[in-house]
PDB file of N, CA and C in Angstrom:
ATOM      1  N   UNK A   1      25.347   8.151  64.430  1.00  0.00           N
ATOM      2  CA  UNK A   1      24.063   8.133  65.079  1.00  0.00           C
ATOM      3  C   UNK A   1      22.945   7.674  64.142  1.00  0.00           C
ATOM      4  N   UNK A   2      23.329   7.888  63.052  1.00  0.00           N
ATOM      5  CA  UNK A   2      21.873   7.986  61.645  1.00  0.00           C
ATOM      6  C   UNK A   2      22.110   5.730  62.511  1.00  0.00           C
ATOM      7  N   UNK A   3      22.899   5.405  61.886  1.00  0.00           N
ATOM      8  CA  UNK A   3      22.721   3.560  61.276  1.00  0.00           C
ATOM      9  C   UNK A   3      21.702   3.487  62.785  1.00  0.00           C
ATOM     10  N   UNK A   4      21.908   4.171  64.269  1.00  0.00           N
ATOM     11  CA  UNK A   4      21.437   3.377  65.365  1.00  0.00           C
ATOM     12  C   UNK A   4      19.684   3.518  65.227  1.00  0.00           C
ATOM     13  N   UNK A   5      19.348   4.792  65.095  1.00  0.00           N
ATOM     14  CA  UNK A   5      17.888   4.668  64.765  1.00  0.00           C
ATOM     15  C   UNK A   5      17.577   4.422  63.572  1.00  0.00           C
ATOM     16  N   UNK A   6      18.194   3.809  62.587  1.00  0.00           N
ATOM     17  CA  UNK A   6      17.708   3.522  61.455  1.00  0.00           C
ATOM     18  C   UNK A   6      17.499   1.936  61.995  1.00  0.00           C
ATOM     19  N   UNK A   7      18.341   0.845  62.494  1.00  0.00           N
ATOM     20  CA  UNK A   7      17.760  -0.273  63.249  1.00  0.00           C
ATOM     21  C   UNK A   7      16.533  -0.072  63.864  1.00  0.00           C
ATOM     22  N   UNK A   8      16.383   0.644  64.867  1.00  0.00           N
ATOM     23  CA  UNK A   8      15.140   1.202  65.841  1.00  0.00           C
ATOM     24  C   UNK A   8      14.187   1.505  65.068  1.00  0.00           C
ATOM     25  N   UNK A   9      14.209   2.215  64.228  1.00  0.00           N
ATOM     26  CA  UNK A   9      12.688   2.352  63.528  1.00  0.00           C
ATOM     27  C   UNK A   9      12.463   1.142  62.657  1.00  0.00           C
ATOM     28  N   UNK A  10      13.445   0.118  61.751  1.00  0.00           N
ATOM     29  CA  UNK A  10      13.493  -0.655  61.178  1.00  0.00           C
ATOM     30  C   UNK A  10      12.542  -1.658  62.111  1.00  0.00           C
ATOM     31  N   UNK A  11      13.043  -1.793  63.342  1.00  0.00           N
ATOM     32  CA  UNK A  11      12.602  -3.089  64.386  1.00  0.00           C
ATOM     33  C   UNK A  11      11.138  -2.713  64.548  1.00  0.00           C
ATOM     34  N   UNK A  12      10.953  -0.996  65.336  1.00  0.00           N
ATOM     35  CA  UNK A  12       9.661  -0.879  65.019  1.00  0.00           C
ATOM     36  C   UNK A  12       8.641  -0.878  64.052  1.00  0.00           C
ATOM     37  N   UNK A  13       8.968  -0.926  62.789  1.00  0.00           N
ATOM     38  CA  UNK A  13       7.873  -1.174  62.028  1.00  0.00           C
ATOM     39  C   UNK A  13       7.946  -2.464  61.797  1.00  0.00           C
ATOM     40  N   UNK A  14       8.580  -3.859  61.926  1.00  0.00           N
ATOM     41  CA  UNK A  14       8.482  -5.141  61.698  1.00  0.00           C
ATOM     42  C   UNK A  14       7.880  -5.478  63.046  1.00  0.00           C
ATOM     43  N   UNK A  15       7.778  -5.077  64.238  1.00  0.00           N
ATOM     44  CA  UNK A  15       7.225  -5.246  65.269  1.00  0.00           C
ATOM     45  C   UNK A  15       5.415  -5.034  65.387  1.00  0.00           C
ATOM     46  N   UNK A  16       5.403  -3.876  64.411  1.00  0.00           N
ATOM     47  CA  UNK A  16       4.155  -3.206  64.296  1.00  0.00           C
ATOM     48  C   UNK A  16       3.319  -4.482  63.053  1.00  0.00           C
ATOM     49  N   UNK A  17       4.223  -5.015  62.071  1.00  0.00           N
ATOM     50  CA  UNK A  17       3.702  -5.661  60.895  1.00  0.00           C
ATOM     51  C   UNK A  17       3.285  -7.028  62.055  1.00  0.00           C
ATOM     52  N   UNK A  18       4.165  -7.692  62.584  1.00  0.00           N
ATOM     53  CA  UNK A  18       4.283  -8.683  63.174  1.00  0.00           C
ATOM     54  C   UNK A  18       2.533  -9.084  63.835  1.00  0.00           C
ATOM     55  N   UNK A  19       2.450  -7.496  64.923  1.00  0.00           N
ATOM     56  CA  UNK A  19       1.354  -7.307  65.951  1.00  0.00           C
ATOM     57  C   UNK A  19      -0.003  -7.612  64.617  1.00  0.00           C
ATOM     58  N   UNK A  20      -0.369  -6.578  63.852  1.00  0.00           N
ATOM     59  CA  UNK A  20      -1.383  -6.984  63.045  1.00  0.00           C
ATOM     60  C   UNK A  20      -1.546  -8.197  62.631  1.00  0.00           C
ATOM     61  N   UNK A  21      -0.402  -8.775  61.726  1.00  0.00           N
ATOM     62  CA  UNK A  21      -0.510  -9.934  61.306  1.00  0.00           C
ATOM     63  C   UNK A  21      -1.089 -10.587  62.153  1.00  0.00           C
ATOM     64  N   UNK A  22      -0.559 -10.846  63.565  1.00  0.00           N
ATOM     65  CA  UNK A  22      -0.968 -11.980  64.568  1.00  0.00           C
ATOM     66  C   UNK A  22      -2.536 -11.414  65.013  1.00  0.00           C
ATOM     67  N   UNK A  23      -3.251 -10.545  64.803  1.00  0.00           N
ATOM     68  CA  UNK A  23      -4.511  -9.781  65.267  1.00  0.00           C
ATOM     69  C   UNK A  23      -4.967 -10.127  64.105  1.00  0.00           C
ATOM     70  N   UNK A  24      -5.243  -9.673  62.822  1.00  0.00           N
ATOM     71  CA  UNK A  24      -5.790 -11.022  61.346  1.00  0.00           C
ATOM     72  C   UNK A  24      -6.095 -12.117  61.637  1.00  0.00           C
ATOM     73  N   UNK A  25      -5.177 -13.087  61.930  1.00  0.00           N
ATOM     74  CA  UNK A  25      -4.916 -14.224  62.107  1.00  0.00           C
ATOM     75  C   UNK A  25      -5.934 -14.833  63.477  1.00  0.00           C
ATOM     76  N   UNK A  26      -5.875 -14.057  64.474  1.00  0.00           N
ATOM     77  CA  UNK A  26      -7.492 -14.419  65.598  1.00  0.00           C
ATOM     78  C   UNK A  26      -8.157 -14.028  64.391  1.00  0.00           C
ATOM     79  N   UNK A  27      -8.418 -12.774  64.276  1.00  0.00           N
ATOM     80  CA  UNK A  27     -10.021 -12.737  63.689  1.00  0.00           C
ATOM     81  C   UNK A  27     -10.640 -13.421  62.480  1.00  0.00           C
ATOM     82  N   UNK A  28      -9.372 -14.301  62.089  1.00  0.00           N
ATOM     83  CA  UNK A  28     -10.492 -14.788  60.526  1.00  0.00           C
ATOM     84  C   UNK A  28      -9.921 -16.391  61.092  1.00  0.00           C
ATOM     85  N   UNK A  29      -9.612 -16.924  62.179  1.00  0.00           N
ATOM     86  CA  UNK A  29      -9.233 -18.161  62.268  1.00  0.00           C
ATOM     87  C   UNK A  29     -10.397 -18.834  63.260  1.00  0.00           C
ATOM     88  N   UNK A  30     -11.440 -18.437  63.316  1.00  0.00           N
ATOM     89  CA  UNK A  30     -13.104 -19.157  63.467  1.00  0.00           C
ATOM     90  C   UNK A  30     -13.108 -20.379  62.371  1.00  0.00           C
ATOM     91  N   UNK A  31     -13.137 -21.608  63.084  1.00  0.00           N
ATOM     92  CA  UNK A  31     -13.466 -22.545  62.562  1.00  0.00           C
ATOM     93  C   UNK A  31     -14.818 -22.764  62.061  1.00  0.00           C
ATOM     94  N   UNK A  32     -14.790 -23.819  60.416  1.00  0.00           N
ATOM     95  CA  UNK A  32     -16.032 -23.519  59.932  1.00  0.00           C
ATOM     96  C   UNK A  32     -16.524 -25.091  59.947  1.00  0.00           C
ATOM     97  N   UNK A  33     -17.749 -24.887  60.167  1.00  0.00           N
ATOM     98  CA  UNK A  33     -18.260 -26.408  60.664  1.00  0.00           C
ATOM     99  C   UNK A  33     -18.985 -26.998  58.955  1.00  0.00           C
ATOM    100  N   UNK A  34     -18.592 -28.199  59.412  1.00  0.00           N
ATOM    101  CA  UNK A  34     -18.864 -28.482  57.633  1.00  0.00           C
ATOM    102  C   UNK A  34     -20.032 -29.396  57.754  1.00  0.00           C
ATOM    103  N   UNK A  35     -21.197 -30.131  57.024  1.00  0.00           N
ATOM    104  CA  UNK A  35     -22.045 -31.310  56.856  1.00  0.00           C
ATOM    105  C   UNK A  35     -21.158 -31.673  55.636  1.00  0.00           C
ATOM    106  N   UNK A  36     -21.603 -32.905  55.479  1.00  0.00           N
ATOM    107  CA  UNK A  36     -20.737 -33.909  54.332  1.00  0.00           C
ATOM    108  C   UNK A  36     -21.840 -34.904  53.850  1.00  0.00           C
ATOM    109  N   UNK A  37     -21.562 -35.147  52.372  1.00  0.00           N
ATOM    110  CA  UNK A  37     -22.716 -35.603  52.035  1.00  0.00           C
ATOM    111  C   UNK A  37     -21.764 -36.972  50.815  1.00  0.00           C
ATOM    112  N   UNK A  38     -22.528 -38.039  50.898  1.00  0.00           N
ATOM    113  CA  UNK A  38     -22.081 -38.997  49.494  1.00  0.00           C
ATOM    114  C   UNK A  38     -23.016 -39.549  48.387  1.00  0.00           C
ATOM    115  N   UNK A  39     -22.224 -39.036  47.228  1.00  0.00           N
ATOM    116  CA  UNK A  39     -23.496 -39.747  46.044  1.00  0.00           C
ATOM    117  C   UNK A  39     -22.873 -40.472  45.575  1.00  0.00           C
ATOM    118  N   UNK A  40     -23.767 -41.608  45.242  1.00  0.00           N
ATOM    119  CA  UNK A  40     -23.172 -42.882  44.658  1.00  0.00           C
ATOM    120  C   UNK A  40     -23.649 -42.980  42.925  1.00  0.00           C
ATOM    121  N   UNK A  41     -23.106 -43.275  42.198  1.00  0.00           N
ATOM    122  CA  UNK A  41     -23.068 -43.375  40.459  1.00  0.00           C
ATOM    123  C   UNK A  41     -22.897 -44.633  40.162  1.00  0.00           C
ATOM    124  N   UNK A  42     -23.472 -45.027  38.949  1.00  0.00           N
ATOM    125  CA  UNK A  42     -23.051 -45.978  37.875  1.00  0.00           C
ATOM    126  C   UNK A  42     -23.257 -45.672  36.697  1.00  0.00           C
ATOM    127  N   UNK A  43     -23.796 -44.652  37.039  1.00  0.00           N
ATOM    128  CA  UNK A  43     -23.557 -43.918  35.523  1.00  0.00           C
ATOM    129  C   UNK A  43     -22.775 -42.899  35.175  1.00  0.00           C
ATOM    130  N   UNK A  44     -21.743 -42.803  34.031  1.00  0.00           N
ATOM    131  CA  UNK A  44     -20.737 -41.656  34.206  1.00  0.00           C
ATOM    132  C   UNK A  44     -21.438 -40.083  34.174  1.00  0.00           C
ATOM    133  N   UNK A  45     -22.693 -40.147  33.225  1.00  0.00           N
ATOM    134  CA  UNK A  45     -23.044 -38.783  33.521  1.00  0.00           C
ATOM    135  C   UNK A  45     -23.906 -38.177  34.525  1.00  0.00           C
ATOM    136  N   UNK A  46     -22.810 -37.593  35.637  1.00  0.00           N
ATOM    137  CA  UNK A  46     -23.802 -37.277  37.000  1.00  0.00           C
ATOM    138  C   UNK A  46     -23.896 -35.757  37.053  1.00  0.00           C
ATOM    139  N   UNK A  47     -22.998 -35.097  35.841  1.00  0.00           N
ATOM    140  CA  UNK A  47     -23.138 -33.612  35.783  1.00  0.00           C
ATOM    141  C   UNK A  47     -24.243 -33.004  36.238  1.00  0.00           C
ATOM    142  N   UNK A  48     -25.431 -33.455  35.818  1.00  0.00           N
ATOM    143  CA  UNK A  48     -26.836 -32.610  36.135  1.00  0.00           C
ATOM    144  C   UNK A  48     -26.948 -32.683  37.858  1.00  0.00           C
ATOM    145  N   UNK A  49     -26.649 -33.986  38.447  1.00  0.00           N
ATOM    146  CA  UNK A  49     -26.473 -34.037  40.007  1.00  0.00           C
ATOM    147  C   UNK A  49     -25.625 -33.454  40.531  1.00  0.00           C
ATOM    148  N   UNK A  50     -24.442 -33.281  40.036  1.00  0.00           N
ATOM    149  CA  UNK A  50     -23.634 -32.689  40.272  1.00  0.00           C
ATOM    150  C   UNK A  50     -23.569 -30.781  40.342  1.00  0.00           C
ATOM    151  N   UNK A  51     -24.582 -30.482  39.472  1.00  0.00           N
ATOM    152  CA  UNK A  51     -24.944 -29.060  39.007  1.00  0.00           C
ATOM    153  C   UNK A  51     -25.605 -28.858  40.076  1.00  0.00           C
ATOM    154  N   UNK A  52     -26.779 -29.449  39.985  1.00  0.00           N
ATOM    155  CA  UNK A  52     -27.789 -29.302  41.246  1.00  0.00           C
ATOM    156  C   UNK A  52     -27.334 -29.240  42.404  1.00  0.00           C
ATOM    157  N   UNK A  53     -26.275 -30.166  43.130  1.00  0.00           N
ATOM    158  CA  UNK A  53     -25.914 -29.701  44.690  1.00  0.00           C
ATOM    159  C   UNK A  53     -25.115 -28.785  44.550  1.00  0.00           C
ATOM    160  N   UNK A  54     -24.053 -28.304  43.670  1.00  0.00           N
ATOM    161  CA  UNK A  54     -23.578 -27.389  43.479  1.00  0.00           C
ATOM    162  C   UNK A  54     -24.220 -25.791  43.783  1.00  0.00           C
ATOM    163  N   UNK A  55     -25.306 -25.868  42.693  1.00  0.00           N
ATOM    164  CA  UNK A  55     -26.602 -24.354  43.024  1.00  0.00           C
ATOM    165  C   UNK A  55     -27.071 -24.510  44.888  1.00  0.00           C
ATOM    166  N   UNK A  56     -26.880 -25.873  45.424  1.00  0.00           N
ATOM    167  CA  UNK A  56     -27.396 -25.942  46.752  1.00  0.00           C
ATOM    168  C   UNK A  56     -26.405 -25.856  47.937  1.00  0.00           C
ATOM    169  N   UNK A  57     -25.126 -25.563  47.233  1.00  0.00           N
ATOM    170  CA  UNK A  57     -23.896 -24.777  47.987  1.00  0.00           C
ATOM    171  C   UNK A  57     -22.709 -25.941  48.443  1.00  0.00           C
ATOM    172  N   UNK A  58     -22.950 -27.404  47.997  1.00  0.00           N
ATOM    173  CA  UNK A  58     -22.539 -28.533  48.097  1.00  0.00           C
ATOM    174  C   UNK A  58     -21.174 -28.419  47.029  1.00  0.00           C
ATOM    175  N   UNK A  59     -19.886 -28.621  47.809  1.00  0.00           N
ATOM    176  CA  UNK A  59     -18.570 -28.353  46.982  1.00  0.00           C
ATOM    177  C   UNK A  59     -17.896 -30.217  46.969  1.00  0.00           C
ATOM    178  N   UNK A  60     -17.750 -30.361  45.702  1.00  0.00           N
ATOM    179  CA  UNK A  60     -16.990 -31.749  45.543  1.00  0.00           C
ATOM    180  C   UNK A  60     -15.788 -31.368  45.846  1.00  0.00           C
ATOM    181  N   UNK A  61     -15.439 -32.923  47.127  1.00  0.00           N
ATOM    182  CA  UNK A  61     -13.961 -32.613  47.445  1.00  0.00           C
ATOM    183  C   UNK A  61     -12.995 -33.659  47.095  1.00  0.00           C
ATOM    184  N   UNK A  62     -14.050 -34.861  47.271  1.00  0.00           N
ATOM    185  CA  UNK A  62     -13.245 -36.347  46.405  1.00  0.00           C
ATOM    186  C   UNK A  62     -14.071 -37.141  45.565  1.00  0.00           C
ATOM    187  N   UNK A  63     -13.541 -38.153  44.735  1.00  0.00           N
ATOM    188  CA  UNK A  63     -14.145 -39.275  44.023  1.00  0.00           C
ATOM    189  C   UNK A  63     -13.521 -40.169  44.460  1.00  0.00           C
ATOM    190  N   UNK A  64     -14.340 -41.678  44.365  1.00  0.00           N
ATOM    191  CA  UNK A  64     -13.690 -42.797  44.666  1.00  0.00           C
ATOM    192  C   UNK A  64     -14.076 -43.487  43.405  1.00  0.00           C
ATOM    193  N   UNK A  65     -13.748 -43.993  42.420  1.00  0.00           N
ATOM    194  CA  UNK A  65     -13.887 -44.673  41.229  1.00  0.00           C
ATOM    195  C   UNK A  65     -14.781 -46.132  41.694  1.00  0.00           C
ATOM    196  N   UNK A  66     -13.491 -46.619  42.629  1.00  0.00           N
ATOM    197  CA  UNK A  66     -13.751 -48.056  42.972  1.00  0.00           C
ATOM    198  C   UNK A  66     -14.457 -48.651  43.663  1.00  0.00           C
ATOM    199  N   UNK A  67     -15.410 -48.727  44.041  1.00  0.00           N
ATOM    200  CA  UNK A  67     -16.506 -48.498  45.042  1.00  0.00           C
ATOM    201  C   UNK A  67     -17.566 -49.545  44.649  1.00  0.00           C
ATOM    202  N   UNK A  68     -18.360 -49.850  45.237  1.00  0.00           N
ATOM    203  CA  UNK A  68     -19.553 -50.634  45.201  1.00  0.00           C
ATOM    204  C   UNK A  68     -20.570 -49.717  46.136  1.00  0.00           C
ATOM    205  N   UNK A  69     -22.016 -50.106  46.238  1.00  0.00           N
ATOM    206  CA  UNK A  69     -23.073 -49.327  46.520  1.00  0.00           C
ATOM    207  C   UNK A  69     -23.033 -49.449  48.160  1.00  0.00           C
ATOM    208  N   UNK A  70     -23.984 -49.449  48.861  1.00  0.00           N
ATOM    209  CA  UNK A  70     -23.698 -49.320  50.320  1.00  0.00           C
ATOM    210  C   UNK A  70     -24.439 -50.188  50.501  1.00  0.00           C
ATOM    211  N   UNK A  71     -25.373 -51.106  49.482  1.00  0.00           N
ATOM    212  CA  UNK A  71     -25.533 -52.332  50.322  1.00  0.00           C
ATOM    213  C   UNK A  71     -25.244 -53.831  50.117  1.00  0.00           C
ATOM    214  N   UNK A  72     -23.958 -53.050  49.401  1.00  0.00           N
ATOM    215  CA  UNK A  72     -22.838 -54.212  49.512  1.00  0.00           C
ATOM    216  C   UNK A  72     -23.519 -55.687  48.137  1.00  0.00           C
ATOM    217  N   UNK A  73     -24.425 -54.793  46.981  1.00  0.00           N
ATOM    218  CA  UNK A  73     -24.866 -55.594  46.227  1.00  0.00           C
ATOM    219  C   UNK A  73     -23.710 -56.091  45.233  1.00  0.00           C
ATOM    220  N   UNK A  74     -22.758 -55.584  45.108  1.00  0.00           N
ATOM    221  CA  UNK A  74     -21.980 -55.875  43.730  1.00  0.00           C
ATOM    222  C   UNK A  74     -21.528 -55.276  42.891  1.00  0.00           C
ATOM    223  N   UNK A  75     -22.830 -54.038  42.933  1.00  0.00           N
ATOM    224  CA  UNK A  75     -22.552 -53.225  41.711  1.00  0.00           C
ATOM    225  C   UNK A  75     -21.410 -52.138  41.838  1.00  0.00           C
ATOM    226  N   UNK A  76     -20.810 -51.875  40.672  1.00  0.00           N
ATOM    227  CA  UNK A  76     -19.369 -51.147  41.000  1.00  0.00           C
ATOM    228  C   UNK A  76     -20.310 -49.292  40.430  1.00  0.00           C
ATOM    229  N   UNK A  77     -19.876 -48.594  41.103  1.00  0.00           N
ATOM    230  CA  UNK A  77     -19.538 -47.626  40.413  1.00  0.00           C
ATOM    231  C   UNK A  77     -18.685 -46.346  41.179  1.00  0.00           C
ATOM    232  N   UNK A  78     -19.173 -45.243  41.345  1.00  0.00           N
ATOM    233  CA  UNK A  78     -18.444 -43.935  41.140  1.00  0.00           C
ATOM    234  C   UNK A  78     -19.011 -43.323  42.833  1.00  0.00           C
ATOM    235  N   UNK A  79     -18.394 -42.994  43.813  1.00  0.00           N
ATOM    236  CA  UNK A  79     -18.877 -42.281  44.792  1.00  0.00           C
ATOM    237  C   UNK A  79     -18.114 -41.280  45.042  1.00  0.00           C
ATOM    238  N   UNK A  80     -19.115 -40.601  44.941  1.00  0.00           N
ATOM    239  CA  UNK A  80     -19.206 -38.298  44.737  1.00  0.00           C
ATOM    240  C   UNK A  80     -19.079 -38.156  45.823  1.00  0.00           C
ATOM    241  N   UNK A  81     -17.888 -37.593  46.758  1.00  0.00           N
ATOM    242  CA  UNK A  81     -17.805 -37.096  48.109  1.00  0.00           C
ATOM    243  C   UNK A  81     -18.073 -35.105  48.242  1.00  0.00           C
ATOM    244  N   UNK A  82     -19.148 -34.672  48.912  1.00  0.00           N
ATOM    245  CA  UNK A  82     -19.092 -33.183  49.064  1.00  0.00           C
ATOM    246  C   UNK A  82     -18.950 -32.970  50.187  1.00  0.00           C
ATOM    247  N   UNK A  83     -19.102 -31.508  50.359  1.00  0.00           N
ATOM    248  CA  UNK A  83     -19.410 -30.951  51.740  1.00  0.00           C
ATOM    249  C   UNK A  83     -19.571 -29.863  51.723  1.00  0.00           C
ATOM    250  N   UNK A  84     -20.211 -28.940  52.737  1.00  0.00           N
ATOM    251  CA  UNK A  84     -20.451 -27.183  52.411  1.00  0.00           C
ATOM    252  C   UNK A  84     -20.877 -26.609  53.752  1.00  0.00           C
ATOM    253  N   UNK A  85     -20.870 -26.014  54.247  1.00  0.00           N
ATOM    254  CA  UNK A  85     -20.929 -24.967  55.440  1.00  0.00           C
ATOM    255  C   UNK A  85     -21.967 -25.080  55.818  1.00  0.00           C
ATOM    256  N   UNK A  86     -21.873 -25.490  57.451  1.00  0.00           N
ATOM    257  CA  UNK A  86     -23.545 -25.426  58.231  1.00  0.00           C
ATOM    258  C   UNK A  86     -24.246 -23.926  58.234  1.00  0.00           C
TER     259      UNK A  86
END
């Protein structure tokens, strides 16, 4: 008799882990709406710009090395991709 409710309570508490887990999972799965922002460089040191949107809650998510400016003048440099929570 012990092995049959030792399954049974076994099932019930993985049943019980299961239920929460899936109740977590609604409550923190609110999608977060992002703004996105691009800085463009030709100069390698953009740290201080980089500091600054940082303190303004702006998180770097890519670089593009290869890039030219946006109005298509020629000049090559560095574009800073962020983004951070509306």
């Amino acid at each position: 008799m012990k092995p049959k409710y030792g399954w049974i309570v076994a099932l019930i508490l993985m049943l019980c882990c299961l239920g929460f887990t899936i109740k977590a999972q609604k409550e923190t799965s609110s999608r977060s709406n992002w703004e996105y922002r691009s800085v463009f460089s030709t100069s390698a040191d953009v740290a201080y710009v980089l500091n600054s949107l940082g303190d303004q809650g702006w998180e770097l998510v890519a670089i593009d090395v290869t890039t030219t400016d946006k109005n298509n003048s020629g000049i090559k440099g560095t574009t800073y991709f962020l983004k951070r929570s509306k």
